[in-house]
N, C-alpha and C. Protein backbone atom coordinates (compact mmCIF):
# COMPACT_ATOMS: atom_id res chain seq x y z
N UNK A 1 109.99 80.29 61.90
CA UNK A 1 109.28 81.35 61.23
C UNK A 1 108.14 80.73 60.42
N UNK A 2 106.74 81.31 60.56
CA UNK A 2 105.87 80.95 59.77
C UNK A 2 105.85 81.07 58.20
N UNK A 3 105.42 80.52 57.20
CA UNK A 3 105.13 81.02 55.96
C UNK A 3 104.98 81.57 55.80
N UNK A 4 103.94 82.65 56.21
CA UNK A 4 102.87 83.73 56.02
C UNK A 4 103.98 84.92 56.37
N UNK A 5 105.17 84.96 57.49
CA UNK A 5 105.95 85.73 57.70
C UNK A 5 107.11 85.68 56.76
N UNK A 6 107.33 84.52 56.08
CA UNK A 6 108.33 84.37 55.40
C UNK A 6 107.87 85.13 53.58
N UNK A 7 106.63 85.07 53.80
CA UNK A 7 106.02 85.26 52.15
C UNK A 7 105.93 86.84 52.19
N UNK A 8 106.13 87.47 53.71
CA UNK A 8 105.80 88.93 54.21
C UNK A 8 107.24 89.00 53.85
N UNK A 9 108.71 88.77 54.13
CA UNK A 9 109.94 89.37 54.24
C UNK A 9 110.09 89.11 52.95
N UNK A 10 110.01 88.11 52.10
CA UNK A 10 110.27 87.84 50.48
C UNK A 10 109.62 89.18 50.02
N UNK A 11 108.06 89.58 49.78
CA UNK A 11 108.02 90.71 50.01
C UNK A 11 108.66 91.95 49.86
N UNK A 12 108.51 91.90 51.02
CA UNK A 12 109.10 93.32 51.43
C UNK A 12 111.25 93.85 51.04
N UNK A 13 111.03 92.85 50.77
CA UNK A 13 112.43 92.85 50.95
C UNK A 13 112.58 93.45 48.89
N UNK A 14 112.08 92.76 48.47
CA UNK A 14 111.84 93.51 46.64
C UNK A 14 111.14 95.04 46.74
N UNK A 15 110.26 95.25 47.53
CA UNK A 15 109.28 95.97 47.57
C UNK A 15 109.85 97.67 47.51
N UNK A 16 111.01 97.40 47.36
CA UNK A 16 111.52 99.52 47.07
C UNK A 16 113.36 98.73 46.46
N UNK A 17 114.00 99.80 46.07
CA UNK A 17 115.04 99.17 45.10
C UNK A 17 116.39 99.31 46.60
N UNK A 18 116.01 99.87 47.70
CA UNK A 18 116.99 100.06 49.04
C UNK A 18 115.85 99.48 49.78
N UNK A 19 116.05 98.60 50.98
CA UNK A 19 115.12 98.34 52.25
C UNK A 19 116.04 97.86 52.65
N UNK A 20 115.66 98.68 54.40
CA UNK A 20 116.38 98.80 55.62
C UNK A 20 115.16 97.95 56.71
N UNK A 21 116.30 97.25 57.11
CA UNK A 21 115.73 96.43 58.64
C UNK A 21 116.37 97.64 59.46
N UNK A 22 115.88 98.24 60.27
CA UNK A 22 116.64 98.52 61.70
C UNK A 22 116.29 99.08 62.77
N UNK A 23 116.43 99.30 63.40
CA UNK A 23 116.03 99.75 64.66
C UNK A 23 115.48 101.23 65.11
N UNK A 24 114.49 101.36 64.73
CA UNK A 24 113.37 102.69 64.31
C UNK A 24 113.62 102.72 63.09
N UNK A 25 113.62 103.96 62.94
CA UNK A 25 112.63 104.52 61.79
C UNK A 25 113.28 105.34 61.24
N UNK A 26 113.67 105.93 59.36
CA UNK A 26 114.19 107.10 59.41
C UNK A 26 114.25 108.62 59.93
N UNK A 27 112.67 109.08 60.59
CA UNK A 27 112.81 109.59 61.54
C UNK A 27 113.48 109.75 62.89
N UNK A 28 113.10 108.30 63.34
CA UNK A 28 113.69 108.36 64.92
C UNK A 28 114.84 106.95 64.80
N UNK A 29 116.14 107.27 64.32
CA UNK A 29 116.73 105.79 64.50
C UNK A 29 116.78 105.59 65.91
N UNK A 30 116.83 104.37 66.27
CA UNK A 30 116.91 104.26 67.74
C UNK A 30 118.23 103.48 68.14
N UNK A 31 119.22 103.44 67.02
CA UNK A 31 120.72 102.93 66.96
C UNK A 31 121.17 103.62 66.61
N UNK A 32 122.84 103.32 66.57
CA UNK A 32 123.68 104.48 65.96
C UNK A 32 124.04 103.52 64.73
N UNK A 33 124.11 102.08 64.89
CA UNK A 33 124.61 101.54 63.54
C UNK A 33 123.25 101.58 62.60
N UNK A 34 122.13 101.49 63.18
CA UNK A 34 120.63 102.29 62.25
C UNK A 34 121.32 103.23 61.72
N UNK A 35 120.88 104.16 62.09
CA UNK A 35 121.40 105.47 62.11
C UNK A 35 122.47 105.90 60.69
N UNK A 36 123.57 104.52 60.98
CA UNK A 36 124.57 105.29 59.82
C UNK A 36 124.41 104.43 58.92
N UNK A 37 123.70 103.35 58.60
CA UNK A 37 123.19 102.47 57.85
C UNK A 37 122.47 103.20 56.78
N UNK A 38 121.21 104.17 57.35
CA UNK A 38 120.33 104.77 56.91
C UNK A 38 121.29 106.41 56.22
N UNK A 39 122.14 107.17 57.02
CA UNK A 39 122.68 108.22 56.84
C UNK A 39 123.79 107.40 55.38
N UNK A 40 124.24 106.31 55.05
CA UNK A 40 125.12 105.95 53.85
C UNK A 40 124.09 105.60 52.54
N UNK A 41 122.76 105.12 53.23
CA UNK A 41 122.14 104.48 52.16
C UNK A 41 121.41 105.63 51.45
N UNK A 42 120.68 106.80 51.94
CA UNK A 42 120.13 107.57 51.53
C UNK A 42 121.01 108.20 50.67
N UNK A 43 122.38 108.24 50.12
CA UNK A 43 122.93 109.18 49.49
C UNK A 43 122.78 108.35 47.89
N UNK A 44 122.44 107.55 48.07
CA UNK A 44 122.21 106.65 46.63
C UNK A 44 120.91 106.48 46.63
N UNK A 45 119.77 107.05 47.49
CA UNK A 45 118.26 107.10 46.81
C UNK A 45 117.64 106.91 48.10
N UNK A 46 116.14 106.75 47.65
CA UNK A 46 115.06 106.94 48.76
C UNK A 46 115.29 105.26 49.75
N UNK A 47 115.28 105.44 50.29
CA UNK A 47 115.28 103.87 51.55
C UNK A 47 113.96 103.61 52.27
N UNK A 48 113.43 102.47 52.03
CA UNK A 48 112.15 102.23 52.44
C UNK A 48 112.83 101.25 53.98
N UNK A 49 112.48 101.98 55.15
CA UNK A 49 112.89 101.19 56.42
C UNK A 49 111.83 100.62 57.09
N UNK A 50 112.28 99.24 57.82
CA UNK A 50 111.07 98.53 58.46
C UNK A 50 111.55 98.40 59.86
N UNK A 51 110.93 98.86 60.64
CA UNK A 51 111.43 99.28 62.40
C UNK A 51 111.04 97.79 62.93
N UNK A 52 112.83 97.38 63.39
CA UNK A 52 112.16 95.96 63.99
C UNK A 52 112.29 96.13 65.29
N UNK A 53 111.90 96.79 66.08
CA UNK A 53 111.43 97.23 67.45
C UNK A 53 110.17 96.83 67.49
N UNK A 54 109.09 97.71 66.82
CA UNK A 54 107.84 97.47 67.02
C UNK A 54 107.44 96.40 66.99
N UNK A 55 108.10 95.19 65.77
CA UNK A 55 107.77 93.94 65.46
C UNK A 55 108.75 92.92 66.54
N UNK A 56 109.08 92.51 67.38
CA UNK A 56 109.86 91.55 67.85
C UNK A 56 109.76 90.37 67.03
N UNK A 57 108.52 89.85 66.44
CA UNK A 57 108.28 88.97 65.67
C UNK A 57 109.49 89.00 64.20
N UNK A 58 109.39 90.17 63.73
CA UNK A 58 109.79 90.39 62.62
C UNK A 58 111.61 90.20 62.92
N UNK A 59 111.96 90.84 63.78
CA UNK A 59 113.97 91.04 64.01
C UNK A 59 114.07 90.16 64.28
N UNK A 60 113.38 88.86 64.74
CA UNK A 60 114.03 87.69 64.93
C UNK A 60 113.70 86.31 63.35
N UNK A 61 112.53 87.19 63.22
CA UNK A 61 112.56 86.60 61.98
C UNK A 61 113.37 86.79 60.74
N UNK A 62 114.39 88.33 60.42
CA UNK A 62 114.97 88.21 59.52
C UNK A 62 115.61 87.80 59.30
N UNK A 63 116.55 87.76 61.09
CA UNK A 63 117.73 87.36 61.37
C UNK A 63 117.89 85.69 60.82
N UNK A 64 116.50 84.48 60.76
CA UNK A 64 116.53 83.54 60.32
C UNK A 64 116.55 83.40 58.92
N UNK A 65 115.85 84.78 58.03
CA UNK A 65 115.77 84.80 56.87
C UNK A 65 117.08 84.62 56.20
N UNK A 66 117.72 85.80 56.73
CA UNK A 66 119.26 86.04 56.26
C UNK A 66 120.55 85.70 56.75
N UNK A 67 120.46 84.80 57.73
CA UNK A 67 121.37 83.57 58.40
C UNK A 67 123.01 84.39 58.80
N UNK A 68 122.01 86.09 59.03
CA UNK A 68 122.89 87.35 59.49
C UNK A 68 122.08 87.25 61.24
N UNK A 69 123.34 87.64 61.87
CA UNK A 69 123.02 87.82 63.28
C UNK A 69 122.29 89.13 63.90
N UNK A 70 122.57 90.46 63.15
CA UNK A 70 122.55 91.49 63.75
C UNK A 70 121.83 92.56 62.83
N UNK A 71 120.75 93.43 63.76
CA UNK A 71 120.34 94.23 62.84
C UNK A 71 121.14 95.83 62.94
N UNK A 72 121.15 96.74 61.55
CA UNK A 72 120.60 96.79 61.02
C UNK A 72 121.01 95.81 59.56
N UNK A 73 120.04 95.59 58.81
CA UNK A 73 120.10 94.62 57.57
C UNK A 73 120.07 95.21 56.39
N UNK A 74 120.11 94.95 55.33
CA UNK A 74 120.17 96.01 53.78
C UNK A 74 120.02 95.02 52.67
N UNK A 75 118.87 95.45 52.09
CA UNK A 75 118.74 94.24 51.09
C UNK A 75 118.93 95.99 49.85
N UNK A 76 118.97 95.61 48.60
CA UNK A 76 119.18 96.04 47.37
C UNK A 76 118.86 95.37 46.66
N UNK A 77 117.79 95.76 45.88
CA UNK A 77 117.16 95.59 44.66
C UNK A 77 117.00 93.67 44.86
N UNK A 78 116.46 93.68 46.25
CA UNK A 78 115.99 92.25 46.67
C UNK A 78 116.29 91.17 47.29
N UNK A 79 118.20 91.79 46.98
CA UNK A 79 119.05 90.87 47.19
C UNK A 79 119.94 91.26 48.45
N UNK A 80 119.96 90.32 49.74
CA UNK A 80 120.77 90.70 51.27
C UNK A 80 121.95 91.11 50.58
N UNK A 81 122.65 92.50 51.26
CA UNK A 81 124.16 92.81 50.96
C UNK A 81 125.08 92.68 52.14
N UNK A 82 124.09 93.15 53.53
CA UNK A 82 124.88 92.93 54.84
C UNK A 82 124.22 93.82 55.99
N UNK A 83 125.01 94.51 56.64
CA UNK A 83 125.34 95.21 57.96
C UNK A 83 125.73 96.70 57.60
N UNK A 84 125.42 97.23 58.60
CA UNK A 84 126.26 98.72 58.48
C UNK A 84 127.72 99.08 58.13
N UNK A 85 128.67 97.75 58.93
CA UNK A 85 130.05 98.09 57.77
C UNK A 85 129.89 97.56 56.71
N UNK A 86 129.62 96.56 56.21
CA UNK A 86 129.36 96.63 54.96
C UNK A 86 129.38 97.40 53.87
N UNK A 87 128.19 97.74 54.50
CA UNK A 87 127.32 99.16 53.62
C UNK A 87 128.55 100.25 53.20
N UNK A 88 129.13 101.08 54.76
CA UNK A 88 130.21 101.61 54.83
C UNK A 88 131.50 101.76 54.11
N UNK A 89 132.00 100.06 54.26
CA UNK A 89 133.10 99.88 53.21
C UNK A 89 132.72 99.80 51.93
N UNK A 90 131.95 99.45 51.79
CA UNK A 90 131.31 99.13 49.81
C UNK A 90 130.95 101.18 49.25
N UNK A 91 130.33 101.71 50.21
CA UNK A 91 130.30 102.75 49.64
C UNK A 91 131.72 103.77 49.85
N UNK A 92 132.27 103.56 50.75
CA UNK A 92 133.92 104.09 50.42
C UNK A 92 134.59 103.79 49.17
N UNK A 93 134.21 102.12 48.74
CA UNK A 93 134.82 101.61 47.56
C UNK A 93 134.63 102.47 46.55
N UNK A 94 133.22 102.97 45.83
CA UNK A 94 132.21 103.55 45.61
C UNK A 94 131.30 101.96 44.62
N UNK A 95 131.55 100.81 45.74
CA UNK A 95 130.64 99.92 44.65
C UNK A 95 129.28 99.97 45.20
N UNK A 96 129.01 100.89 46.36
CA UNK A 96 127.10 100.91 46.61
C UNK A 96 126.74 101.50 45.52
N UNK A 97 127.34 102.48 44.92
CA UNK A 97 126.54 102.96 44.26
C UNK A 97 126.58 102.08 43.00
N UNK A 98 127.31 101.54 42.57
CA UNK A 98 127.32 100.86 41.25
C UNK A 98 126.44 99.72 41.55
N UNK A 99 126.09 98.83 42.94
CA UNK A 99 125.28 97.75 43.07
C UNK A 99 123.90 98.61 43.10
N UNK A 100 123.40 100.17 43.57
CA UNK A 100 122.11 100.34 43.69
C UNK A 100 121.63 100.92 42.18
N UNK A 101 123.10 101.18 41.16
CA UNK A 101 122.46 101.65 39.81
C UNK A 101 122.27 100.76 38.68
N UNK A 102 122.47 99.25 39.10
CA UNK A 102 122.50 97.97 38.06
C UNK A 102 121.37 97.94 38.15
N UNK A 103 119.97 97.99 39.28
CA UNK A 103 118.91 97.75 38.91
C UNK A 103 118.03 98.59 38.56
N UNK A 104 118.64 100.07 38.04
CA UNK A 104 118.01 101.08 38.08
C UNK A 104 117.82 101.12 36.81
C-alpha cells in the first residue's frame, strides 16, 4: 500500500464518529453481511460508508490496514472494532452503543 493511500484510510477512517468499509453503498448494499453491518450500525447514529467495489485499490488496501481479512469493516470513533458479527454480538450485548456514546 502506498502512503498517500495509507494517509487516505488514517483519514477517513476518523472522518465521521461510525465508518463503514463495505460492499456498496447505504443505498445499494451489494452484500448481505454489508447490508446487516450497515442495518445494526445505523441504530446508534448516522454511518458514513466507503463502497469498496468501486475502489479495488481501496478493499485490498484496508484489508492490509487492519490485518482483518474480510469486508465489511467498522471503525468507531477511529478505532477498527471488526466484522459484521462483531458488530452483531457487541450490539446484542448492548456495548455498541456504549463504545459509539464514549466519543460522543
Amino acid at each position: 500500500m502506498t502512503e498517500q493511500l495509507r494517509a487516505r484510510l488514517e483519514q477517513e477512517t476518523k472522518s465521521a464518529p461510525i465508518v463503514l468499509y463495505m460492499k456498496g453503498n447505504a443505498l445499494f448494499p451489494r452484500c448481505g453481511f454489508s447490508a446487516t453491518a450497515l442495518q445494526v450500525l445505523q441504530k446508534h447514529g448516522q454511518v458514513r460508508t466507503i463502497d469498496v467495489l468501486a475502489e479495488p485499490e481501496v478493499r485490498e488496501a484496508i484489508k492490509e490496514f487492519t490485518q482483518w481479512p474480510t469486508i465489511p469493516q467498522v471503525f468507531i470513533h477511529g478505532k477498527f472494532v471488526g466484522g459484521c458479527d462483531i458488530i452483531r454480538e457487541m450490539d446484542e450485548r448492548g456495548e455498541l452503543a456504549e463504545l459509539v456514546a464514549k466519543g460522543a
